[in-house]
Protein backbone atom coordinates (compact mmCIF):
# COMPACT_ATOMS: atom_id res chain seq x y z
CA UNK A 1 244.43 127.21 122.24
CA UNK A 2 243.44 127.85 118.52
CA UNK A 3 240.30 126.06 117.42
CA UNK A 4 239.54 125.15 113.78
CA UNK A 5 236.25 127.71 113.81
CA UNK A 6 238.52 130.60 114.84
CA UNK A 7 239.40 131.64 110.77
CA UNK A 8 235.42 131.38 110.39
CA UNK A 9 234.25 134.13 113.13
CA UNK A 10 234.01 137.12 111.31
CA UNK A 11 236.03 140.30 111.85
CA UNK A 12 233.31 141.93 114.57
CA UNK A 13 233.10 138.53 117.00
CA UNK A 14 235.57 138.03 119.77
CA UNK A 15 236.97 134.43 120.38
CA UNK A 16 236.41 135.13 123.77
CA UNK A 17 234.10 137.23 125.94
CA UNK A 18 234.40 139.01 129.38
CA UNK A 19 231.80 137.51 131.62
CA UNK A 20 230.20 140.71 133.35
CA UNK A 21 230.09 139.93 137.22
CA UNK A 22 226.78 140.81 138.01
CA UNK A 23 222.93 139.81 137.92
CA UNK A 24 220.03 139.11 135.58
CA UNK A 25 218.02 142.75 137.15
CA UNK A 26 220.82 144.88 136.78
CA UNK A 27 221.21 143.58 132.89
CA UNK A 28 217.69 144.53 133.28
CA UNK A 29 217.73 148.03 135.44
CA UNK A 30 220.61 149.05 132.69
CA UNK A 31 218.34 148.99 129.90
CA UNK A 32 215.77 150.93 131.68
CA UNK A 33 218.21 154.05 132.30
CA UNK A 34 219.62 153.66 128.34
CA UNK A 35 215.90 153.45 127.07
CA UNK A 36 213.51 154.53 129.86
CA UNK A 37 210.91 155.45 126.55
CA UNK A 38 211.25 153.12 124.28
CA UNK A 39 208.47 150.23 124.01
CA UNK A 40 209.70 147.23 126.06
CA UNK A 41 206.84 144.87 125.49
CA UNK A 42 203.44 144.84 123.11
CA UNK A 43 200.75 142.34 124.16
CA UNK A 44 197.78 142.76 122.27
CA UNK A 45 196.41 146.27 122.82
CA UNK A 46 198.71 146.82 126.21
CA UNK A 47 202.25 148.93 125.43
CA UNK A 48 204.44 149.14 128.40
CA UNK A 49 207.76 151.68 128.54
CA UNK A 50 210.71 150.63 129.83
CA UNK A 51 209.84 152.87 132.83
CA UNK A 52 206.46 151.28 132.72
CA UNK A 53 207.88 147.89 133.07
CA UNK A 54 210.36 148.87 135.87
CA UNK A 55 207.47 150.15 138.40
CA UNK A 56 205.58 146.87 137.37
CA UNK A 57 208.13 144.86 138.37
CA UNK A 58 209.56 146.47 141.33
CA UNK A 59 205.89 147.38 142.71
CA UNK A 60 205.63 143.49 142.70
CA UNK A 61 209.14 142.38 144.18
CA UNK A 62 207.87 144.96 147.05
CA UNK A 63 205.02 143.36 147.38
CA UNK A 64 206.27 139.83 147.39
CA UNK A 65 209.31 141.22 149.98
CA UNK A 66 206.24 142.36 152.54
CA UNK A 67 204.57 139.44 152.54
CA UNK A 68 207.75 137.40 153.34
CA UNK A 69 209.16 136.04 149.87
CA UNK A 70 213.39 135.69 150.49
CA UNK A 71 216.15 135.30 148.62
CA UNK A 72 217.03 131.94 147.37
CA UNK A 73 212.74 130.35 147.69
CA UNK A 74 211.38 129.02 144.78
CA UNK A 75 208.45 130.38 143.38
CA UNK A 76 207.29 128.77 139.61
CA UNK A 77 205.46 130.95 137.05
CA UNK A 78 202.86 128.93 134.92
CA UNK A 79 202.04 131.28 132.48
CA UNK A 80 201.92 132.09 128.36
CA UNK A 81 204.00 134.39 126.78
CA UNK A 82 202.57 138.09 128.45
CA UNK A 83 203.67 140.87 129.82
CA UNK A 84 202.98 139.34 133.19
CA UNK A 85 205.54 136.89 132.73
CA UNK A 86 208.03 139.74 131.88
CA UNK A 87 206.59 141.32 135.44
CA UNK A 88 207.00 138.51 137.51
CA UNK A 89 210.65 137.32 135.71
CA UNK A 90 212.47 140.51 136.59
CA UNK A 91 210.49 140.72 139.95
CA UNK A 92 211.46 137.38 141.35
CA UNK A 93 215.38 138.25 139.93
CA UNK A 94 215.18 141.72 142.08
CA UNK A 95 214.74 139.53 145.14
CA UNK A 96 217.60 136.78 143.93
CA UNK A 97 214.31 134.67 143.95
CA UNK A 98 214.74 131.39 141.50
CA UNK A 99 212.31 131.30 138.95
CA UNK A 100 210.77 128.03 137.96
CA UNK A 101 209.43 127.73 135.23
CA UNK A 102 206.12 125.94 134.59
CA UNK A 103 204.27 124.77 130.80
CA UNK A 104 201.04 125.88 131.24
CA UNK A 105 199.79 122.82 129.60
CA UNK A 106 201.09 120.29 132.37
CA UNK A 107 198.58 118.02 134.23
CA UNK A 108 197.55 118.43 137.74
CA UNK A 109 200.14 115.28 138.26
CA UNK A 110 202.95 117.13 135.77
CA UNK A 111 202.78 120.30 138.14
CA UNK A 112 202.33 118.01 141.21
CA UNK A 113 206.17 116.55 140.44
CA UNK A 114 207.54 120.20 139.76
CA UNK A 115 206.39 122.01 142.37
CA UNK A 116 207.43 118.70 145.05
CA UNK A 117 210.80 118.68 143.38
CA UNK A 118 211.38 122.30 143.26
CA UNK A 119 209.65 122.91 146.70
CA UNK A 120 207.92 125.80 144.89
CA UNK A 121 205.60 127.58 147.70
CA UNK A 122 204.49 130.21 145.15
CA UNK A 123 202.37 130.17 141.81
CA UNK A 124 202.57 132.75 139.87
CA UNK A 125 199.19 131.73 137.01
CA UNK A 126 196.10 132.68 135.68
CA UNK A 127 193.01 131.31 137.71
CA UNK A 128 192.07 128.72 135.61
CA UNK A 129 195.26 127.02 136.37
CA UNK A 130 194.40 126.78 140.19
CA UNK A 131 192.01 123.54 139.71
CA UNK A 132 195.27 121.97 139.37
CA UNK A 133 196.50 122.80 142.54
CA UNK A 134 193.58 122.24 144.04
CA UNK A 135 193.42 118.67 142.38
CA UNK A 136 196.99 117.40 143.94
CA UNK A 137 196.39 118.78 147.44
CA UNK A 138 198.88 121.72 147.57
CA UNK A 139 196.46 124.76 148.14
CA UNK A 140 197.20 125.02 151.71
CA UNK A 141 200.84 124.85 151.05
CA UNK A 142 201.42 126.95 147.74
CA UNK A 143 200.35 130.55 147.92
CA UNK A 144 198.48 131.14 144.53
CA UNK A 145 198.95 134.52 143.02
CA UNK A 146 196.33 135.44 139.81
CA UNK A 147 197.65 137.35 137.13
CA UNK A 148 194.41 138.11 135.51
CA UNK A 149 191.61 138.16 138.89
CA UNK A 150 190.00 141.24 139.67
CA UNK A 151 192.85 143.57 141.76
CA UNK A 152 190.85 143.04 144.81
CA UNK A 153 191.26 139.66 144.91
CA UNK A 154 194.09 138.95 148.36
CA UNK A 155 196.52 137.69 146.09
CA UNK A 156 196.56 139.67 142.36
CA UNK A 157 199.50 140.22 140.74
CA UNK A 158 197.85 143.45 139.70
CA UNK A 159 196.22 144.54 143.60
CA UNK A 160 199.60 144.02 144.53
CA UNK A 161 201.16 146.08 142.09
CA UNK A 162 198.86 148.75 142.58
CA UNK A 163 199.75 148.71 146.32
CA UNK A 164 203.24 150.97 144.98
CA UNK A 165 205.03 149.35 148.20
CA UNK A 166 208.17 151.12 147.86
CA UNK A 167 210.40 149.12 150.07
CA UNK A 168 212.66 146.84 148.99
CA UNK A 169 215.82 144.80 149.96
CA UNK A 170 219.79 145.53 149.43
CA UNK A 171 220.30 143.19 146.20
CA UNK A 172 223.36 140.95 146.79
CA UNK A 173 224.08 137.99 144.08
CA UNK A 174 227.30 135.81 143.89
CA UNK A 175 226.64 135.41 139.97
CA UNK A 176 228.40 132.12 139.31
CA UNK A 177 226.79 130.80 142.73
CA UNK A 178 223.30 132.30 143.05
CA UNK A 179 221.04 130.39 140.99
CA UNK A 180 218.36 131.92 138.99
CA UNK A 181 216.10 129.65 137.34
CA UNK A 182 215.55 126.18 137.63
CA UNK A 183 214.83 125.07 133.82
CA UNK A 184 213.27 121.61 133.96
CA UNK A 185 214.03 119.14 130.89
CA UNK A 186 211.50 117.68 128.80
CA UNK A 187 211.91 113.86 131.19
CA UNK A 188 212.40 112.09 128.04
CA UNK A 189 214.19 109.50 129.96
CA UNK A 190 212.16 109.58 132.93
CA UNK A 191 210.85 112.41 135.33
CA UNK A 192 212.03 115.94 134.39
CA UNK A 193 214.90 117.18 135.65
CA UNK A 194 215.78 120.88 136.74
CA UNK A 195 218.85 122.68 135.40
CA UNK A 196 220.48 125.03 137.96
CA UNK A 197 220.78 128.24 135.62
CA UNK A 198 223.07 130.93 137.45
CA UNK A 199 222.89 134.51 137.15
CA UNK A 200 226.48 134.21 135.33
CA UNK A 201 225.14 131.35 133.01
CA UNK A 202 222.13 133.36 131.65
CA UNK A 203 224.23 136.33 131.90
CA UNK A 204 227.24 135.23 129.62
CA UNK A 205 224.85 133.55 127.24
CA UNK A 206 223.30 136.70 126.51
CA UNK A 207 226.62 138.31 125.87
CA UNK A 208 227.88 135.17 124.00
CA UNK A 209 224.23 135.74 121.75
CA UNK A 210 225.05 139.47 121.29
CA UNK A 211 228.27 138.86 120.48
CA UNK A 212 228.19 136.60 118.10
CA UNK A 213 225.75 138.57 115.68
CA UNK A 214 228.14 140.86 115.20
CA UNK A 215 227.37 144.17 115.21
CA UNK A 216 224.14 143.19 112.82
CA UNK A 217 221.72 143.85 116.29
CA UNK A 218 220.90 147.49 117.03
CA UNK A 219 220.53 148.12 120.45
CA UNK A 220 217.24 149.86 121.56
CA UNK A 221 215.70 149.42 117.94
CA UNK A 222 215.02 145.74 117.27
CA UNK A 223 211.06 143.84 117.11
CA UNK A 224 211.47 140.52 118.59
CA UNK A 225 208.23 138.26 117.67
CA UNK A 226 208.05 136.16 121.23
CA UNK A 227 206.44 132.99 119.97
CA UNK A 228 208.78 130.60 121.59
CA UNK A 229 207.23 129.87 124.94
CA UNK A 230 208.99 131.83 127.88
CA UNK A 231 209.26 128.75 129.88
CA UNK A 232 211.26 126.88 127.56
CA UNK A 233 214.58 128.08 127.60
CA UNK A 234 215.10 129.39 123.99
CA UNK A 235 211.92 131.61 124.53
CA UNK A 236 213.68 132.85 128.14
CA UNK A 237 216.60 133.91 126.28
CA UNK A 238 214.45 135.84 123.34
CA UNK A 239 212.62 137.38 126.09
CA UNK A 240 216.37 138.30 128.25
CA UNK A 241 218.03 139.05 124.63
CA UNK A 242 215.05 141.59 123.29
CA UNK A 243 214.55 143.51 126.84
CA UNK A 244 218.72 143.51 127.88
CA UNK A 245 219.35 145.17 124.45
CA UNK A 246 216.46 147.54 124.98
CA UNK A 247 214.26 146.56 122.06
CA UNK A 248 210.64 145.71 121.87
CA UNK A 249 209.56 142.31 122.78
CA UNK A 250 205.95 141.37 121.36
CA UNK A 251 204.52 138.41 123.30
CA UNK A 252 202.29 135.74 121.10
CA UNK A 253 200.52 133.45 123.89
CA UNK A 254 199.80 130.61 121.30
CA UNK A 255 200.80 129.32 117.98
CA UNK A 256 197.90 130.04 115.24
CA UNK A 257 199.16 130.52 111.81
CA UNK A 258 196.43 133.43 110.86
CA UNK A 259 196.84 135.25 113.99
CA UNK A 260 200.71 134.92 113.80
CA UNK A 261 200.56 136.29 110.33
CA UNK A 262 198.38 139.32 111.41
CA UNK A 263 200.73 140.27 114.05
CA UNK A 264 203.92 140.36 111.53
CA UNK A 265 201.95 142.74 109.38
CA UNK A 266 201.23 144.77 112.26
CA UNK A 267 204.20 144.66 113.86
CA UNK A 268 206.96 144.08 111.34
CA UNK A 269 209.45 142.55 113.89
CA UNK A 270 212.64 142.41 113.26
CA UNK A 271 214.02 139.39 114.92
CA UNK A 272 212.07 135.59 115.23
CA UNK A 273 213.86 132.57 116.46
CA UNK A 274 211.53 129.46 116.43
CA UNK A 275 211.46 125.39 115.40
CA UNK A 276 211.23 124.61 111.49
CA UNK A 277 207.05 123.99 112.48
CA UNK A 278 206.23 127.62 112.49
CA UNK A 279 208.69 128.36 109.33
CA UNK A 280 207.27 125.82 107.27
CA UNK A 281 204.02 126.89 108.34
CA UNK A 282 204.51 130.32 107.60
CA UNK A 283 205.39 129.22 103.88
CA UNK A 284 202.68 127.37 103.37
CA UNK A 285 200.01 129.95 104.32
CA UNK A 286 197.28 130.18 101.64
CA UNK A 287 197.36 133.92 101.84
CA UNK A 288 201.04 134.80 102.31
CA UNK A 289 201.28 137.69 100.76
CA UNK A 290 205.08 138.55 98.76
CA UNK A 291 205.94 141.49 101.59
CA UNK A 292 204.70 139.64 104.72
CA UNK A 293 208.20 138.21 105.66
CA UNK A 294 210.29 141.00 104.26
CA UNK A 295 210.95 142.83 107.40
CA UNK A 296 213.14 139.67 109.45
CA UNK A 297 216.33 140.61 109.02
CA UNK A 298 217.28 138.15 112.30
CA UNK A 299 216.46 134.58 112.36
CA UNK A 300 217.45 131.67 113.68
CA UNK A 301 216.20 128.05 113.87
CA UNK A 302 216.49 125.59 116.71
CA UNK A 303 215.38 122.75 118.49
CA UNK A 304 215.27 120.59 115.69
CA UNK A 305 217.25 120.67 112.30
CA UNK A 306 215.94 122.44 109.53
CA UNK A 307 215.61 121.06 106.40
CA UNK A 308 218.22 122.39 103.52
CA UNK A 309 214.41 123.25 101.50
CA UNK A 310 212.33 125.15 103.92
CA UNK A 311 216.44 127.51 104.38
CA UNK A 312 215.72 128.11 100.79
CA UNK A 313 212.45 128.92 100.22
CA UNK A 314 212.08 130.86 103.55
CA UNK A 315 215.09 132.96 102.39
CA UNK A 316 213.93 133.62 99.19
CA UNK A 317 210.62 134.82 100.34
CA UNK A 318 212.05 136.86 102.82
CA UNK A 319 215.74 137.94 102.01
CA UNK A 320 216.37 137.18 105.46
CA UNK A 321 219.65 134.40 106.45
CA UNK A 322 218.15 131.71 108.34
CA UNK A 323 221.06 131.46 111.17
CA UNK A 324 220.54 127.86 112.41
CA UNK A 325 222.00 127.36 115.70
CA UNK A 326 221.81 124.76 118.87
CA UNK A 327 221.76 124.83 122.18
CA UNK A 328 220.09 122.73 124.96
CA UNK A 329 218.13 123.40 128.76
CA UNK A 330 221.73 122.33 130.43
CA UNK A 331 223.85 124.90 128.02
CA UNK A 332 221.35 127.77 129.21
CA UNK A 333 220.14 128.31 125.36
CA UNK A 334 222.96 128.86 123.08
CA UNK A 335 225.64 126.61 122.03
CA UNK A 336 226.87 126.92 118.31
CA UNK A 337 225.70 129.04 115.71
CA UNK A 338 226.26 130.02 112.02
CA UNK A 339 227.89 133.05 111.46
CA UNK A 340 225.68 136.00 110.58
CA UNK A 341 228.43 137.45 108.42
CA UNK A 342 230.77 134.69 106.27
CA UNK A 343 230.64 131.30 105.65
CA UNK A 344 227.22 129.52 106.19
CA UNK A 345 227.28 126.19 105.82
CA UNK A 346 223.35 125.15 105.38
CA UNK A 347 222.76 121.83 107.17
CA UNK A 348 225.37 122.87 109.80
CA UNK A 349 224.20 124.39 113.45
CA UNK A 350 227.39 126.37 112.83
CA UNK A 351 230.61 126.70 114.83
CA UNK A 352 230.79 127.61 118.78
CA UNK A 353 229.92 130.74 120.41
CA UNK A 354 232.44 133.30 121.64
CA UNK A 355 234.55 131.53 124.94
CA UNK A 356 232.54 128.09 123.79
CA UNK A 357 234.72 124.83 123.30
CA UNK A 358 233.15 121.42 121.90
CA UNK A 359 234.68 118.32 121.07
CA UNK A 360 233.36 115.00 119.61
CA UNK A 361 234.21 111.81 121.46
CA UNK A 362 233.58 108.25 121.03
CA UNK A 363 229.79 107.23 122.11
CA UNK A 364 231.44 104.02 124.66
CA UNK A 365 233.59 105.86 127.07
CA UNK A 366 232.68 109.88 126.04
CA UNK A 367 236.67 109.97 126.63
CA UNK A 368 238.58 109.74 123.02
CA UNK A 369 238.39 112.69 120.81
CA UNK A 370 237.48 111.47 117.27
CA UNK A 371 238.79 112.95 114.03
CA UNK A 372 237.09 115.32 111.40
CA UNK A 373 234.06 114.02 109.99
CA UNK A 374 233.45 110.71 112.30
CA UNK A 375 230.15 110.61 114.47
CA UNK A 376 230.51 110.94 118.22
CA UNK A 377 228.13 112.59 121.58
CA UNK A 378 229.24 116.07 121.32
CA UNK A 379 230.53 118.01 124.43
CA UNK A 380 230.27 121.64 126.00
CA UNK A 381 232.42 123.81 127.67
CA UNK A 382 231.58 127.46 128.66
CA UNK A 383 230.18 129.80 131.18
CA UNK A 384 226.73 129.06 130.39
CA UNK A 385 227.29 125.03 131.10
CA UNK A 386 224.12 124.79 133.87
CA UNK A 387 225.66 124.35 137.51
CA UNK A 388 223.73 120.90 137.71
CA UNK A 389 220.53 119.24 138.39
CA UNK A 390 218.68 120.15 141.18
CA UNK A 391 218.65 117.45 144.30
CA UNK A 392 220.01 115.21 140.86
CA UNK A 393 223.77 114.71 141.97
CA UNK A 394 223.50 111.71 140.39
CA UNK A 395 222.74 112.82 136.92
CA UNK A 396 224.88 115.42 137.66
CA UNK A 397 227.68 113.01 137.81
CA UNK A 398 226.84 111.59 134.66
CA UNK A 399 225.91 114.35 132.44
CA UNK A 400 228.80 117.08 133.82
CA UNK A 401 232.52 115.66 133.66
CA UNK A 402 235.64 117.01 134.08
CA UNK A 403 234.06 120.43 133.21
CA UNK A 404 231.94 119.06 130.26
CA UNK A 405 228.67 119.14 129.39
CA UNK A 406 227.89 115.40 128.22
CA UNK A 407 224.66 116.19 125.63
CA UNK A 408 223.71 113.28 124.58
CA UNK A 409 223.38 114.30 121.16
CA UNK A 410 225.26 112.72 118.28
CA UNK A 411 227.63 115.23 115.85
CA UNK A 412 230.27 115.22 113.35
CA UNK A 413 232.77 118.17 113.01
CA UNK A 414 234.13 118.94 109.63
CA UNK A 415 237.94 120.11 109.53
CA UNK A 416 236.49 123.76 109.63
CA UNK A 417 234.96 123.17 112.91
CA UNK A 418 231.67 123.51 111.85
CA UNK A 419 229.12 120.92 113.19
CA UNK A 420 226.27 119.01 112.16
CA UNK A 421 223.86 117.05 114.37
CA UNK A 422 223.36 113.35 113.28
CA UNK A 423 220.90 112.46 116.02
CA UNK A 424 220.22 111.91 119.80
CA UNK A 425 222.14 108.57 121.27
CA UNK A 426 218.27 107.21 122.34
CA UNK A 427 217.17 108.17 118.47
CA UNK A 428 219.65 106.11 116.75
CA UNK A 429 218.59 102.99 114.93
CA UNK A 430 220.56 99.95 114.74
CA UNK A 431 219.49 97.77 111.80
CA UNK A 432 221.30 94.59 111.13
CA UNK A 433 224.62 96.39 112.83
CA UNK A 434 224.50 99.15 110.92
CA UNK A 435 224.21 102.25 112.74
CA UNK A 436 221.03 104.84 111.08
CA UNK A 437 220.65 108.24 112.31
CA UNK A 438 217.13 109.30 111.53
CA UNK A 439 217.71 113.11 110.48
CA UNK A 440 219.61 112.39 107.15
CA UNK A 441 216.97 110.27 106.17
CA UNK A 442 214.85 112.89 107.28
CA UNK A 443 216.61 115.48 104.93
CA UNK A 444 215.89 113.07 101.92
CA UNK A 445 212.06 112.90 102.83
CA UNK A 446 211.84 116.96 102.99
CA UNK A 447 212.92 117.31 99.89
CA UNK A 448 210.47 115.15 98.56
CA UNK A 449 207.54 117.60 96.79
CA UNK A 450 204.86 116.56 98.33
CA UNK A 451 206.05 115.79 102.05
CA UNK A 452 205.69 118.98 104.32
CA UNK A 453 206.23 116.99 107.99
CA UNK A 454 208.33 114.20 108.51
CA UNK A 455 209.83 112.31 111.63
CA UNK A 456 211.36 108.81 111.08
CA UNK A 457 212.47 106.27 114.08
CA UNK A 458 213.26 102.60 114.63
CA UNK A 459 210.05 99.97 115.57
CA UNK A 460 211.61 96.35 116.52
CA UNK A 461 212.19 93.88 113.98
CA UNK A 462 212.72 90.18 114.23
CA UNK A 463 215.38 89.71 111.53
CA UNK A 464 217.21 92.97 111.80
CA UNK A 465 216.88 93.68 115.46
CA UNK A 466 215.22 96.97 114.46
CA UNK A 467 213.56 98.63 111.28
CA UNK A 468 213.32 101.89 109.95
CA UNK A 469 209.64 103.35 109.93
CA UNK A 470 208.79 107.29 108.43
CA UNK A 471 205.90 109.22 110.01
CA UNK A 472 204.50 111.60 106.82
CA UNK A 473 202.14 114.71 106.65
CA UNK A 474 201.80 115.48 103.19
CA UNK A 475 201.27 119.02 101.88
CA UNK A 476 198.11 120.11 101.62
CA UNK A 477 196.01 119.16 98.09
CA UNK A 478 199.43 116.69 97.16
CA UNK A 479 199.50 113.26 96.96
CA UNK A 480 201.82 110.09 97.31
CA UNK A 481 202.06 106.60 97.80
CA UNK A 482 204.14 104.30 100.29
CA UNK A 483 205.36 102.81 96.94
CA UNK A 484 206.46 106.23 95.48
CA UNK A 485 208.07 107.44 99.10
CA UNK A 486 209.93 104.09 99.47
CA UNK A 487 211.46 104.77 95.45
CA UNK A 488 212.24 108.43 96.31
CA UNK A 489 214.62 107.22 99.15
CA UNK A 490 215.85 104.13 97.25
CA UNK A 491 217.35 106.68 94.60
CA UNK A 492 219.08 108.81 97.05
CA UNK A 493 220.05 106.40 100.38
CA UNK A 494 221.51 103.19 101.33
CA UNK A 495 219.98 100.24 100.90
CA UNK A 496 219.98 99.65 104.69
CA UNK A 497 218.47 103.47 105.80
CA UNK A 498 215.62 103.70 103.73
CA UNK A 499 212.07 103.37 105.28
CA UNK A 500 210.89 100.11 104.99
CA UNK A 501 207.74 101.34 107.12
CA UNK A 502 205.57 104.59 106.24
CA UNK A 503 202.72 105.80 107.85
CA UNK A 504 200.55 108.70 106.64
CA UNK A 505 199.61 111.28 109.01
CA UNK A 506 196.92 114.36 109.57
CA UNK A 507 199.40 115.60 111.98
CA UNK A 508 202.39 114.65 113.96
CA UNK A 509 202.89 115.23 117.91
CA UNK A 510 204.76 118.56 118.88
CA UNK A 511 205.88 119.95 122.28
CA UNK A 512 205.22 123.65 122.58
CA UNK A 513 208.18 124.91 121.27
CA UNK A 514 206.87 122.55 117.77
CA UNK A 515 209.51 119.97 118.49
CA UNK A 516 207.86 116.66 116.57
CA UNK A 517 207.64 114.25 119.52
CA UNK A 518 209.83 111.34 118.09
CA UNK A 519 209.41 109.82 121.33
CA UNK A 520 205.36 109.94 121.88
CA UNK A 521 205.64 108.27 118.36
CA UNK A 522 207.76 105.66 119.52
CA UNK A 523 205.63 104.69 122.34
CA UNK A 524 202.65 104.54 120.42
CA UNK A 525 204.20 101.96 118.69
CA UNK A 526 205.53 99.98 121.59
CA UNK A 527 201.92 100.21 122.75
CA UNK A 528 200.12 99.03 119.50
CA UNK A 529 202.75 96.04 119.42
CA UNK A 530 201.96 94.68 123.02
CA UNK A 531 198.19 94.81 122.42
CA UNK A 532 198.32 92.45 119.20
């Protein structure tokens, strides 16, 4: 059936791709035979080859075989972005383990629900992260493996490794059956859930990825700057992306701007796929020098929409095409992107990846397609649609139907089929009947000189059922009133959208992927209002 983004894929990407039947380790065991000496990961000081990496991992998958581990158990990794993480990953996948995957920031409580729900009776961590496990009363239950205790400790990642257990088990994976990672969602709307990932979802979406660049990736040569946290799912796909293709995959454990910086002039990567946080703080470095950003020829935004401002003055700086793209946990990574060759349309998230279909439908019953240009919850179909939630059949229900991925998010298409996020269904504001959708009032407040951060979100309102309130960060040595903000907006909105409350912050809440936290903002309100 002919789509409206078909003129718009360049010459080089397929409307469709052929799904490869097959798993996540032999992606993996492929690259090792193209590249077996090229540099598959640089943490720090540590350099692994591709051969390297493959006795790593399958010392370890030998080593977790012996001491029992089977195909199908859960066993969660709770780690930074290392080379350990790349060990274990492509360890637990030679088994036809399922990964799940852990922020290594959760509470004792936050693991506690995880490792219940996923009935996880392995940690892969770092010591310090066994208090935690200690603290909810699972040490006799969860075998705790330490990535960085001495190799004579009875369970080190590296002692095992070292034990070169050569054994290992006859690999058999169903790829649209076998699950491979459970990916667990933020819990916005209550505890986190965990997407079944397949072998064939993560699979595809790495061909769907590759694909739709192009031609512009070179296999075996790329940098990737790993900054996105593994265990989120845009920073699993970097990781699959960078060591599938046989490039070099360098690992940053935690965001700080100077170190950050230090590693792009070390490194000169390539390829860097992160939130609008780390671009805009890039740019506003004190000491960015004019050559720092001029070796990205690959990047792409997510997670949050990035304003039409920091697009221009990142690309300017760098000569570099910002590819902004979306994708959610239940869609693997990838959804829609901007094509890397032809029509970019800045503001967009772009048009749908190879053998992707979307469609916008009416926000009541999710079942009328609406026309060109009108706001609706945008839907997914496409080999990397999750297989479900775990134990979640309800939620299941609700969020897959009829083949479609239900997102929740809120989208117009334009009559090229390109798409543009207006906000999440929870987000929008509804003042005096009018419906608000915080991001294009977020655009406006970008653009503003002086405003480097901004979030805005509805508070309750007596009169007009709800308000609309701006969180602000200024940028550093600039100044501005409530007064000058509330003009600014005046001149370029609706009467009805512009803030009518503003609230100057030091700093606004991010997840780890540097996601502002519209929702912790939210409930800091709700709480302030019910203590007056």
């Amino acid at each position: 059936m002919k789509r409206p983004w078909y003129p718009f894929y360049p010459e080089t990407v397929p409307y469709e791709i052929d799904v490869l039947d097959c798993s996540i380790y032999d992606l993996f065991e492929r690259a090792v035979q193209k590249y077996p000496n090229n540099q598959a990961i640089i943490d720090g000081e540590d350099v692994l080859t591709y051969t390297e990496l493959k006795d790593a991992v399958d010392y370890f998958a030998a080593a977790l075989h012996h001491r029992g581990f089977q195909k199908g158990e859960r066993i969660a990794i709770m780690l930074p972005n290392c080379k350990e993480y790349a060990i274990a990953t492509y360890a637990i996948h030679r088994l036809g383990g399922i990964l799940v995957q852990v922020n290594p920031l959760y509470t004792a409580e936050e693991l506690k629900h995880i490792l219940k729900d996923s009935e996880s009776k392995w940690l892969i961590s770092r010591g310090n992260q066994h208090v935690k496990v200690r603290a909810i009363g699972l040490e006799e239950k969860v075998t705790l493996i330490s990535t960085d205790g001495p190799v004579e400790e009875e369970k080190s990642l590296y002692g095992w490794i070292d034990e070169k257990r050569g054994r290992l088990p006859t690999l058999t994976i169903r790829s649209k059956e076998d699950i491979a990672v459970l990916q667990y969602t933020g819990g916005t709307t209550g505890r986190p859930k965990g997407g079944m990932l397949t072998h064939a979802n993560i699979v595809s979406n790495f061909q769907q990825n590759i694909a739709s660049y192009g031609g512009v990736y070179e296999e075996g040569k790329e940098i990737a700057l790993g900054i996105t946290p593994v265990f989120h799912a845009m920073g699993m796909t970097n990781l699959n992306i960078t060591i599938f293709m046989g490039s070099t995959y360098v690992p940053i454990e935690r965001f700080e701007i100077n170190e950050l910086l230090q590693v792009i002039r070390k490194h000169r990567p390539t390829s860097f796929g992160g939130s609008p946080t780390i671009y805009i703080a890039l740019l506003r470095h004190p000491n960015l020098q004019a050559d720092d950003l001029t070796s990205f020829k690959i990047c792409s935004c997510g997670s949050a929409p990035m304003p039409v401002e920091v697009i221009k003055e990142f690309e300017e700086k760098s000569s570099a095409r910002i590819i902004e793209a979306y994708g959610l946990t239940e869609g693997t990574t990838a959804v829609t992107r901007n094509p890397m060759d032809g029509t970019r349309k800045v503001g967009s998230i772009g048009i749908p990846l190879p053998s992707t279909d979307v469609k916008i439908v009416d926000l009541a019953t999710g079942k009328t397609e609406l026309p060109f240009d009108e706001p609706g919850e945008l839907i997914v179909k496409g080999p990397q649609v999750m297989k479900g939630y775990w134990k979640n059949p309800e939620e299941t229900e609700l969020t897959l139907r009829d083949g479609w991925l239900y997102t929740g998010d809120i989208a117009t298409m334009d009559e090229d089929g390109y798409l543009y996020i207006v906000g999440r269904k929870k987000d929008m504001i509804i003042a005096s009947g009018y419906n608000i959708y915080p991001s294009e009032i977020e655009e406006v407040l970008y653009a503003h000189p002086a405003i480097s951060e901004a979030v805005v979100y509805g508070i309750p309102h007596t009169y007009r059922g709800e308000t609309v309130k701006a969180a602000i960060v200024l940028k550093q040595g600039k100044h501005a009133t409530e007064e000058e903000i509330t003009e600014w907006c005046a001149e370029r909105l609706a009467k009805y959208k512009y803030p009518r409350v503003i609230e100057f912050r030091e700093a606004l809440p991010k997840t780890a992927v540097g996601k502002i936290l519209r929702r912790a903002l939210i409930e800091e309100d709700r709480l302030k209002l019910a203590n007056q």
